[in-house]
PDB file of N, CA and C in Angstrom:
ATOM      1  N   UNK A   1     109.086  59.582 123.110  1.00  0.00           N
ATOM      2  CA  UNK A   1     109.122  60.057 121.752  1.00  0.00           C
ATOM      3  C   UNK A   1     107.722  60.412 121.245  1.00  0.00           C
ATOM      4  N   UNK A   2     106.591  59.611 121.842  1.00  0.00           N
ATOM      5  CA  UNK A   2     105.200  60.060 121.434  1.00  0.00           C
ATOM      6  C   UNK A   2     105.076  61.211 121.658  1.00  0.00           C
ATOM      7  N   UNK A   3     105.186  61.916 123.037  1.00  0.00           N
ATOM      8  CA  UNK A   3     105.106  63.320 123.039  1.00  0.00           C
ATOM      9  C   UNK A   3     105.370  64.308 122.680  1.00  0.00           C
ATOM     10  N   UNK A   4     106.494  64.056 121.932  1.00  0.00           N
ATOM     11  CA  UNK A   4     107.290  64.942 120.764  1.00  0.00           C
ATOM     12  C   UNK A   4     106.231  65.009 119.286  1.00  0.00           C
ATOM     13  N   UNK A   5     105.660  63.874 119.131  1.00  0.00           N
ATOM     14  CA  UNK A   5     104.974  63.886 118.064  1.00  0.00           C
ATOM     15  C   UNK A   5     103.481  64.555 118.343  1.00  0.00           C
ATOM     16  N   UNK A   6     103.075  64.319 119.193  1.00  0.00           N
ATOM     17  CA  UNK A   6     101.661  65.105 119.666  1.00  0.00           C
ATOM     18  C   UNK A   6     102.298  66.654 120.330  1.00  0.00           C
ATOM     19  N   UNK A   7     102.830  66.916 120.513  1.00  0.00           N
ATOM     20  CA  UNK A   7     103.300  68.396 120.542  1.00  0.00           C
ATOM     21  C   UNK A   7     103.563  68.754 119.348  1.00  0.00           C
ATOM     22  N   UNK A   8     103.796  68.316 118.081  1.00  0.00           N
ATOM     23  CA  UNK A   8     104.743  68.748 117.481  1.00  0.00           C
ATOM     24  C   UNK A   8     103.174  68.542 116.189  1.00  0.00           C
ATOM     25  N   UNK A   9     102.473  67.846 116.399  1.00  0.00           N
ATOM     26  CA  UNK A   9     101.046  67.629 115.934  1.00  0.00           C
ATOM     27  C   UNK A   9     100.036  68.816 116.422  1.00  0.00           C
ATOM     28  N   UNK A  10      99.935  69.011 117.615  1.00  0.00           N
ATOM     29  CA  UNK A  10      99.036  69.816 117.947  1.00  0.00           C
ATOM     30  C   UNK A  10      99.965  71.194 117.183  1.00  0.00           C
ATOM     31  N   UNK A  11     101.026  71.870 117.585  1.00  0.00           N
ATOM     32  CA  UNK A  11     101.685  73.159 117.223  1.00  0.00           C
ATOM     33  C   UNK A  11     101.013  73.312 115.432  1.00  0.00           C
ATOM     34  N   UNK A  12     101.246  72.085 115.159  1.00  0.00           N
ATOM     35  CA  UNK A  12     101.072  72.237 113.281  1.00  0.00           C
ATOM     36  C   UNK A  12      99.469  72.535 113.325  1.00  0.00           C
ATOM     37  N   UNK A  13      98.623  72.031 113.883  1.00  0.00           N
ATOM     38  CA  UNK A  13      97.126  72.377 114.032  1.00  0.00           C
ATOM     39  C   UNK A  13      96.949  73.772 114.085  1.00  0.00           C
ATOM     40  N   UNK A  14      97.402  74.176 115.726  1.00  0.00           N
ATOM     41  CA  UNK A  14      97.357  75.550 115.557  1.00  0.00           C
ATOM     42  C   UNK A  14      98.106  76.182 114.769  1.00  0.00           C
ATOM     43  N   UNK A  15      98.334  76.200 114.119  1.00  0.00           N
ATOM     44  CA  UNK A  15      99.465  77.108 112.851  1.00  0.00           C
ATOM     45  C   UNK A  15      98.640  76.884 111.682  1.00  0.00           C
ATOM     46  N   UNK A  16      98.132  76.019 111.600  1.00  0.00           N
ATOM     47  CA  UNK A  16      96.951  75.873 110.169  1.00  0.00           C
ATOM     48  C   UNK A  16      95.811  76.340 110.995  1.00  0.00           C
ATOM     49  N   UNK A  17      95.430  76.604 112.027  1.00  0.00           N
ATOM     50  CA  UNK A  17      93.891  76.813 112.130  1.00  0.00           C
ATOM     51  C   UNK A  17      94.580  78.886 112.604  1.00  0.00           C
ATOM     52  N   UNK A  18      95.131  79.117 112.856  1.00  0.00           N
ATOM     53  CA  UNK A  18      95.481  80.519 112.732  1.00  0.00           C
ATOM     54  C   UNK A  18      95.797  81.032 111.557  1.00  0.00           C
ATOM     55  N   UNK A  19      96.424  80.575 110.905  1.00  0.00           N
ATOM     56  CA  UNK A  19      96.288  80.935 109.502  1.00  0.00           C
ATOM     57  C   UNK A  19      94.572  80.387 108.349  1.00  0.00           C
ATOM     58  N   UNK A  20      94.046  79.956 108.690  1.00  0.00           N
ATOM     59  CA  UNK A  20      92.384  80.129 108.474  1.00  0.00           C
ATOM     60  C   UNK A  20      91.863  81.069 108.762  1.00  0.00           C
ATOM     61  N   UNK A  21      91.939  80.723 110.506  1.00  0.00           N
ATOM     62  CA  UNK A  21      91.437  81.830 111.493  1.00  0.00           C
ATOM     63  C   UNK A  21      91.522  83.691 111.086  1.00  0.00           C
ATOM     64  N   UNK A  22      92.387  83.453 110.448  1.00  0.00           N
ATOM     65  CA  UNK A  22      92.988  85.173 110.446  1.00  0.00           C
ATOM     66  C   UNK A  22      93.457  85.996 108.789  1.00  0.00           C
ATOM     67  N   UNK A  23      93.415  84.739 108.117  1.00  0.00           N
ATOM     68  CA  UNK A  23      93.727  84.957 106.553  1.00  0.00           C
ATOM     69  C   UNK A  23      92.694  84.520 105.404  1.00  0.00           C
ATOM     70  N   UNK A  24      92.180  83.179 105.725  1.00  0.00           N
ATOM     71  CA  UNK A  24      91.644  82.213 104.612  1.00  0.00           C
ATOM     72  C   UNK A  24      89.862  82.732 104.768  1.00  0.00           C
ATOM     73  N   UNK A  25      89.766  82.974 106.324  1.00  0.00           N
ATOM     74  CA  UNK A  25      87.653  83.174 106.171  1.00  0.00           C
ATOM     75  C   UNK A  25      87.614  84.487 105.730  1.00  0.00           C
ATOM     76  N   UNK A  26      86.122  84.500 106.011  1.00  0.00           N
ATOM     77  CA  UNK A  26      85.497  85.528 105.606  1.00  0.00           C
ATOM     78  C   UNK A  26      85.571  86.670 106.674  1.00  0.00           C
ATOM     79  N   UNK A  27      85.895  87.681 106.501  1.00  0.00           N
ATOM     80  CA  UNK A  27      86.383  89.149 107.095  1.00  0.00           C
ATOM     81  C   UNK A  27      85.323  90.573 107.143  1.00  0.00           C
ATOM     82  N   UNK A  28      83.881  89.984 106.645  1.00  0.00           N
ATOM     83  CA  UNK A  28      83.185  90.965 105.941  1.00  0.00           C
ATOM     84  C   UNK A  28      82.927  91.693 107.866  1.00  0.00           C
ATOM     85  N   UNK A  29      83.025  91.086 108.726  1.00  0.00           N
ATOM     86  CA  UNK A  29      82.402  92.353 109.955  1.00  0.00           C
ATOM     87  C   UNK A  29      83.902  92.463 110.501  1.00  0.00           C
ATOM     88  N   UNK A  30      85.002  92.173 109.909  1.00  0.00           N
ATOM     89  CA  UNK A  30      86.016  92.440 110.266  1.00  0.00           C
ATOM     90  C   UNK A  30      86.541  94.150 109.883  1.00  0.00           C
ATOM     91  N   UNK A  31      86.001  94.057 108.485  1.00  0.00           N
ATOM     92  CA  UNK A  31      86.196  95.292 107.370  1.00  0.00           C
ATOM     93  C   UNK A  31      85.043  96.273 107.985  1.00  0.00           C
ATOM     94  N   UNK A  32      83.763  95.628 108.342  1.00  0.00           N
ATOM     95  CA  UNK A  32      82.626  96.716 108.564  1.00  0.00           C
ATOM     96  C   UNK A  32      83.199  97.097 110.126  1.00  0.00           C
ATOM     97  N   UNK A  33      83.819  96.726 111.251  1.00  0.00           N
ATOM     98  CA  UNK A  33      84.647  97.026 112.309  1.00  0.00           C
ATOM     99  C   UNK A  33      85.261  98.802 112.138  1.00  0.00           C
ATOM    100  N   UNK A  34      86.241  97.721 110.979  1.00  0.00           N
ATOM    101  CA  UNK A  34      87.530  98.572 110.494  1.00  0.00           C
ATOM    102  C   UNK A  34      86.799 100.178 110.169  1.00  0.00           C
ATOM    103  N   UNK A  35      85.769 100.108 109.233  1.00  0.00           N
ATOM    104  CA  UNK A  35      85.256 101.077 108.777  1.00  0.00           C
ATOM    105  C   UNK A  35      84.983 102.138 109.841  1.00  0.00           C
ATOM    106  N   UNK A  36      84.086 101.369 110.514  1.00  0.00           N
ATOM    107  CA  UNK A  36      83.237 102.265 111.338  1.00  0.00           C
ATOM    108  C   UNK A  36      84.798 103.359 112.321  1.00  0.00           C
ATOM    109  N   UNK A  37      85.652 102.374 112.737  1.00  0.00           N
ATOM    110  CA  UNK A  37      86.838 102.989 113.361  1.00  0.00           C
ATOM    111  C   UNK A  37      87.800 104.278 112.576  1.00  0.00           C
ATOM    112  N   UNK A  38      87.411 103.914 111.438  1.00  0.00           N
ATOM    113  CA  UNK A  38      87.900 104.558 110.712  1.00  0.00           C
ATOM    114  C   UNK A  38      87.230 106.580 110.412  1.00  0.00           C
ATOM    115  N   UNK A  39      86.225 106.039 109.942  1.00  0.00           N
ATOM    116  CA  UNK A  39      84.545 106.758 110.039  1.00  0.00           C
ATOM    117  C   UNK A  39      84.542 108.038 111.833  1.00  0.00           C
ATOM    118  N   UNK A  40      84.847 106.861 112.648  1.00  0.00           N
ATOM    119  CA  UNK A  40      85.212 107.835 113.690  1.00  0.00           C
ATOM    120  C   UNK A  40      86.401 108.650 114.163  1.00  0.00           C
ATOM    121  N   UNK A  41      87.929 107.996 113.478  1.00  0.00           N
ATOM    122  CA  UNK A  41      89.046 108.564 113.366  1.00  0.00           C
ATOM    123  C   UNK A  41      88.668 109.959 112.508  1.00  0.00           C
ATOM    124  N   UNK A  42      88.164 109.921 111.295  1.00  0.00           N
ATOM    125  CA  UNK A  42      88.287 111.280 110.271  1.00  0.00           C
ATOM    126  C   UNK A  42      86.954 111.979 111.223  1.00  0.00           C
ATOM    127  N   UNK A  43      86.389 111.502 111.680  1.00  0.00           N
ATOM    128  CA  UNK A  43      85.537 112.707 112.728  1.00  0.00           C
ATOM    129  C   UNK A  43      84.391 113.370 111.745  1.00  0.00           C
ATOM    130  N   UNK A  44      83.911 112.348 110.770  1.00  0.00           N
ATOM    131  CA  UNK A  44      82.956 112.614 109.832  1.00  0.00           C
ATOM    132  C   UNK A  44      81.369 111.501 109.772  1.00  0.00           C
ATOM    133  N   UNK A  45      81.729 110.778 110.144  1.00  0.00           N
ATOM    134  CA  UNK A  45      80.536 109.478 110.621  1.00  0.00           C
ATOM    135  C   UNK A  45      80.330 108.945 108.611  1.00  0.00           C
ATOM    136  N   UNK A  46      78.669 108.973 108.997  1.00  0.00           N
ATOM    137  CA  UNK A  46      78.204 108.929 108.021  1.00  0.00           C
ATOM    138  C   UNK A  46      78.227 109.541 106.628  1.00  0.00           C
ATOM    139  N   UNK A  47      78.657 110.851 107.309  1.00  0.00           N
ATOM    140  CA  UNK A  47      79.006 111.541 106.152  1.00  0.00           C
ATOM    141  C   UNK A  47      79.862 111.904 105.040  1.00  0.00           C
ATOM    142  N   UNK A  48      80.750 111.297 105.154  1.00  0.00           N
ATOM    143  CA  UNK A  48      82.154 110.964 104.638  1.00  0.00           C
ATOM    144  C   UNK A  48      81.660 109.901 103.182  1.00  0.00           C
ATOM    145  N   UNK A  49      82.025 110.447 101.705  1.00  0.00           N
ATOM    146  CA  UNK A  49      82.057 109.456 100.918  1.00  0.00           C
ATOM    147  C   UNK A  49      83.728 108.807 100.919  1.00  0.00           C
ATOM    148  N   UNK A  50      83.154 107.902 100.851  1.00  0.00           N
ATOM    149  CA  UNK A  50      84.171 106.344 100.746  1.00  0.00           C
ATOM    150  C   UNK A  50      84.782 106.152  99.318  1.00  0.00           C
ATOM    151  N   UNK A  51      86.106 107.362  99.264  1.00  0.00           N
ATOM    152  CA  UNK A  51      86.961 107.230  97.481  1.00  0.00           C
ATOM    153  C   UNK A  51      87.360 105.405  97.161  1.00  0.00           C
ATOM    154  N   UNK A  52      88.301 105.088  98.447  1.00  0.00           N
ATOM    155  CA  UNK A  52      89.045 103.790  98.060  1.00  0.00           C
ATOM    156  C   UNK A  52      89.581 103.282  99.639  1.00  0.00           C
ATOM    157  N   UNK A  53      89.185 101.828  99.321  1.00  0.00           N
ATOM    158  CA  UNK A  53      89.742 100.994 100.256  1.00  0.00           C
ATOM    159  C   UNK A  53      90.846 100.010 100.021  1.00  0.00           C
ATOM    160  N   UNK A  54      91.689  99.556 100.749  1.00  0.00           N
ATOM    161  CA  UNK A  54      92.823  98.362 100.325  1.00  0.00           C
ATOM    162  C   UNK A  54      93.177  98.051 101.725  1.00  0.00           C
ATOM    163  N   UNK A  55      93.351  96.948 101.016  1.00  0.00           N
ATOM    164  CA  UNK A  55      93.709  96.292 102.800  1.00  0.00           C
ATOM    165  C   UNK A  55      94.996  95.067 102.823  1.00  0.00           C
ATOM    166  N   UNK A  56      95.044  94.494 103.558  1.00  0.00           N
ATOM    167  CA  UNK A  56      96.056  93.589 103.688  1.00  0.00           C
ATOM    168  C   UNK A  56      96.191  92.143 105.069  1.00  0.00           C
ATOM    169  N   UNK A  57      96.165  91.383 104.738  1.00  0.00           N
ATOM    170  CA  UNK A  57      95.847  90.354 105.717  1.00  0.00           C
ATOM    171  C   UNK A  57      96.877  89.421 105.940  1.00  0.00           C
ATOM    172  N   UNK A  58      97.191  89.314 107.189  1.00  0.00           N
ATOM    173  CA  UNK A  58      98.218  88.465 107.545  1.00  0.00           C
ATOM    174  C   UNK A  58      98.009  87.548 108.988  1.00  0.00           C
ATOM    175  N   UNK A  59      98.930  86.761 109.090  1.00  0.00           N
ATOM    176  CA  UNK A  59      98.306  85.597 110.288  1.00  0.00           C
ATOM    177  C   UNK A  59      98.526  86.396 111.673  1.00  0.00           C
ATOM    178  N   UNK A  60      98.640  87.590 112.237  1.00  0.00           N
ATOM    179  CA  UNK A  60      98.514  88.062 113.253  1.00  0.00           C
ATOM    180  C   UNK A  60      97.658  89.371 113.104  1.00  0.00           C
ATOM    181  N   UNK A  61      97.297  90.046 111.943  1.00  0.00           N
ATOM    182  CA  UNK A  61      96.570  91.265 111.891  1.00  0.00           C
ATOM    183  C   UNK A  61      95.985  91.252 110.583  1.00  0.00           C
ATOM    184  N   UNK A  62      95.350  92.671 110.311  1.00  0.00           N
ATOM    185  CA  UNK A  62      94.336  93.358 109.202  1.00  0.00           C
ATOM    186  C   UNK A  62      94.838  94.081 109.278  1.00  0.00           C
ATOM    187  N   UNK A  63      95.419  94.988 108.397  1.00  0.00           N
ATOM    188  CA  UNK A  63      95.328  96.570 108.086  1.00  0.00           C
ATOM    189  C   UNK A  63      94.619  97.537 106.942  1.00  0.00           C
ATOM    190  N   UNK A  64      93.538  97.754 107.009  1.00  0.00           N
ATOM    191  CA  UNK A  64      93.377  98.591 105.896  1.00  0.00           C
ATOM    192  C   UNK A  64      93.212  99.877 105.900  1.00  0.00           C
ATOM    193  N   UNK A  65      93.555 100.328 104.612  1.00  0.00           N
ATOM    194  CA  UNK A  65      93.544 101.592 104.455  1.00  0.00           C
ATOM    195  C   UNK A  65      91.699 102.545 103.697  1.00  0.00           C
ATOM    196  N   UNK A  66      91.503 103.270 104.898  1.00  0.00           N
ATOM    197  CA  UNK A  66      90.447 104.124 103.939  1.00  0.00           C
ATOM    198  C   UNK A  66      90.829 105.592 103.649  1.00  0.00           C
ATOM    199  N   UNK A  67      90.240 106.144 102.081  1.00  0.00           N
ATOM    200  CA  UNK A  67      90.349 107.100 101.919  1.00  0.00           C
ATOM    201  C   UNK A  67      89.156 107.648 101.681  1.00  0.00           C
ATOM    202  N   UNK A  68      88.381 108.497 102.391  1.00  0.00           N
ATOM    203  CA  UNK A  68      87.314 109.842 102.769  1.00  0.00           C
ATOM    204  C   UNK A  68      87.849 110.721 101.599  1.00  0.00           C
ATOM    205  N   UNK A  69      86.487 111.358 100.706  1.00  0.00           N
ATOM    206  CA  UNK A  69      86.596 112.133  99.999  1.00  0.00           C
ATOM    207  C   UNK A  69      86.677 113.751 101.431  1.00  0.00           C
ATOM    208  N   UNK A  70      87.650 114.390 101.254  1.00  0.00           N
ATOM    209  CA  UNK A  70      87.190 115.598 102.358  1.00  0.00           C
ATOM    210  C   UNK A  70      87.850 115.519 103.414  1.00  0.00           C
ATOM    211  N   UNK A  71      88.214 114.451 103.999  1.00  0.00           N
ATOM    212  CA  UNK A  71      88.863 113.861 105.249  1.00  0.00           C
ATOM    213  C   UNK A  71      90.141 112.918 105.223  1.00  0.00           C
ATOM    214  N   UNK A  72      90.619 112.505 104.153  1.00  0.00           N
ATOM    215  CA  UNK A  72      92.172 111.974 103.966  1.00  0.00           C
ATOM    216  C   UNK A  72      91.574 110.537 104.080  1.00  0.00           C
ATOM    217  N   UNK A  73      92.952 109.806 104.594  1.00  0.00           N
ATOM    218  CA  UNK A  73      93.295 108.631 103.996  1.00  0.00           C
ATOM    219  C   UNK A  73      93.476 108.075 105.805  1.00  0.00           C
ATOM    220  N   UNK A  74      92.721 107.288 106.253  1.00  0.00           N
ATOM    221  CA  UNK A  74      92.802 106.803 108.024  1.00  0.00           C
ATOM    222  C   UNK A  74      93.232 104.871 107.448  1.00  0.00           C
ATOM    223  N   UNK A  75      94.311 105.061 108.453  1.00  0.00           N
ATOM    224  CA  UNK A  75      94.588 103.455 108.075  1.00  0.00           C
ATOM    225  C   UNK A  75      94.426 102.733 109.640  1.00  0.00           C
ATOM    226  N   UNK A  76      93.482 101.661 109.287  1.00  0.00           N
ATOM    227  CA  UNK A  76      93.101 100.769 110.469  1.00  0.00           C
ATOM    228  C   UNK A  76      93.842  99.468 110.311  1.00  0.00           C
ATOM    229  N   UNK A  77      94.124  99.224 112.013  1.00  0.00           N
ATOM    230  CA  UNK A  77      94.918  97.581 112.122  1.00  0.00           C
ATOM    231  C   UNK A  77      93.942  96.693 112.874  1.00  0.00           C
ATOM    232  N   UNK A  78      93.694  95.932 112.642  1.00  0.00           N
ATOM    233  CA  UNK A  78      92.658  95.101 113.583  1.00  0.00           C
ATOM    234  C   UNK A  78      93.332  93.580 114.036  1.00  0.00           C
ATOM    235  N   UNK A  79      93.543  93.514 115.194  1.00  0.00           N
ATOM    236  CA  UNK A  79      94.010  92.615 115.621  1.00  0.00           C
ATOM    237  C   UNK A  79      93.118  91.700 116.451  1.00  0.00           C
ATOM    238  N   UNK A  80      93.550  90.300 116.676  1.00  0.00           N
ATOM    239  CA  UNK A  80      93.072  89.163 117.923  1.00  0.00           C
ATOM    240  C   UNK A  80      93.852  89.373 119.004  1.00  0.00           C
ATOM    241  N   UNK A  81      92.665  89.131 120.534  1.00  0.00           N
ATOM    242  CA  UNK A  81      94.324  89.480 121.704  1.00  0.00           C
ATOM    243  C   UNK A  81      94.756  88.133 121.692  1.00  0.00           C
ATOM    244  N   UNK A  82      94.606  87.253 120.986  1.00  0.00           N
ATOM    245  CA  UNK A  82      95.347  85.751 121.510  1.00  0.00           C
ATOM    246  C   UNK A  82      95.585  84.858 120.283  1.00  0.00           C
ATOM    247  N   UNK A  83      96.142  86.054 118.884  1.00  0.00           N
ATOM    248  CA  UNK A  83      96.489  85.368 117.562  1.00  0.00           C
ATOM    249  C   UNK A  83      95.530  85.028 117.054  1.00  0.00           C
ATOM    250  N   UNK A  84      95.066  83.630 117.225  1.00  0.00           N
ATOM    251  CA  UNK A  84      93.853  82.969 116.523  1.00  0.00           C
ATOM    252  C   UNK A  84      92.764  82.875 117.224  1.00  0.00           C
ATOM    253  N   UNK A  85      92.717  83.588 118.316  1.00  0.00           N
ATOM    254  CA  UNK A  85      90.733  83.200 118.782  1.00  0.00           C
ATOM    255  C   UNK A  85      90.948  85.150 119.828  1.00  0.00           C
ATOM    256  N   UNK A  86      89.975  84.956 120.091  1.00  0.00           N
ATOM    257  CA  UNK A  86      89.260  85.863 120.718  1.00  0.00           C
ATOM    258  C   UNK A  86      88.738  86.663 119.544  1.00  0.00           C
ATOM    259  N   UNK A  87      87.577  87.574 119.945  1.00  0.00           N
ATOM    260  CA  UNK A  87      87.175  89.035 118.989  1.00  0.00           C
ATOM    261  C   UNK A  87      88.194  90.093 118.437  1.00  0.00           C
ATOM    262  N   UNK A  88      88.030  90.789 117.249  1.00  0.00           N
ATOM    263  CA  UNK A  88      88.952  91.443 116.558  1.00  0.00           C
ATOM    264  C   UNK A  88      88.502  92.984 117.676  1.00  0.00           C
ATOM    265  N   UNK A  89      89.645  93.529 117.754  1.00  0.00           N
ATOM    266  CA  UNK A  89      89.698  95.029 118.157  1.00  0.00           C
ATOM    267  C   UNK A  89      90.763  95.708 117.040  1.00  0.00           C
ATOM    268  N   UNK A  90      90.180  96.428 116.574  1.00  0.00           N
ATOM    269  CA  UNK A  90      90.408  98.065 115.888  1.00  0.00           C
ATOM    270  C   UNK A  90      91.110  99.113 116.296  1.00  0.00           C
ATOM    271  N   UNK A  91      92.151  99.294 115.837  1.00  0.00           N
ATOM    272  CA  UNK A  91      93.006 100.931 116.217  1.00  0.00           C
ATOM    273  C   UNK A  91      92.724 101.945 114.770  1.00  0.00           C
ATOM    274  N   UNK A  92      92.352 102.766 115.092  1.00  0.00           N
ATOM    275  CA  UNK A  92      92.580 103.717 113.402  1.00  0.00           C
ATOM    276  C   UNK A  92      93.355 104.934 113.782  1.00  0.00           C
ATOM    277  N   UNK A  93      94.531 104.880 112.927  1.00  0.00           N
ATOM    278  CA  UNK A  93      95.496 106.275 112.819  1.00  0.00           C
ATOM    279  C   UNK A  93      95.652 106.832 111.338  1.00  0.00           C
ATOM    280  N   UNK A  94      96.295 108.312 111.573  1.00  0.00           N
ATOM    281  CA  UNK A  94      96.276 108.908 109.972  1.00  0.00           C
ATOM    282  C   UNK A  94      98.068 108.269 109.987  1.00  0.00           C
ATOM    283  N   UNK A  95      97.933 108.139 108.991  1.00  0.00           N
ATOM    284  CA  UNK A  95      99.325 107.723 108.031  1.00  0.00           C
ATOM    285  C   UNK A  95     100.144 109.543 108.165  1.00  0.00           C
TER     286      UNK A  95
END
């Protein structure tokens, strides 16, 4: 019966430390990621002014949306390959 409780202990750990991991910290090179992917999707770099951003965070991904004055609206997903740990990787597509 102990092992039921330390399985059932550890599962609740990881489920609170992935939901930290991926919702509760701080995201600021998560977003500067996102950008840059984004920045290279509209095929404008640097040059592109930045109208509006919004985003959205959940315990398996990021998605935000940028909109380029000139170049539309590129929405990026940034995911972990293993939920709560490894480095974030970036996809950017047009909506």
């Amino acid at each position: 019966m102990k092992v039921v409780w330390v399985v059932a202990a550890v599962f609740l750990l990881l489920c609170l430390w992935t939901v930290y991991a991926n919702v509760f910290s701080n995201d600021l090179e998560v977003r500067s990621m996102a950008e840059l992917a984004a920045r290279a999707k509209a095929g404008c770099g640097e040059k592109c002014s930045l109208s509006h951003m919004e985003g959205s965070r959940g315990a398996f991904s990021e998605t935000l949306d940028f909109d380029f004055r000139g170049a539309g609206t590129i929405s990026v997903t940034c995911r972990r390959p293993y939920i709560a740990f490894g480095s974030y990787a970036c996809t950017a597509s047009k909506p």
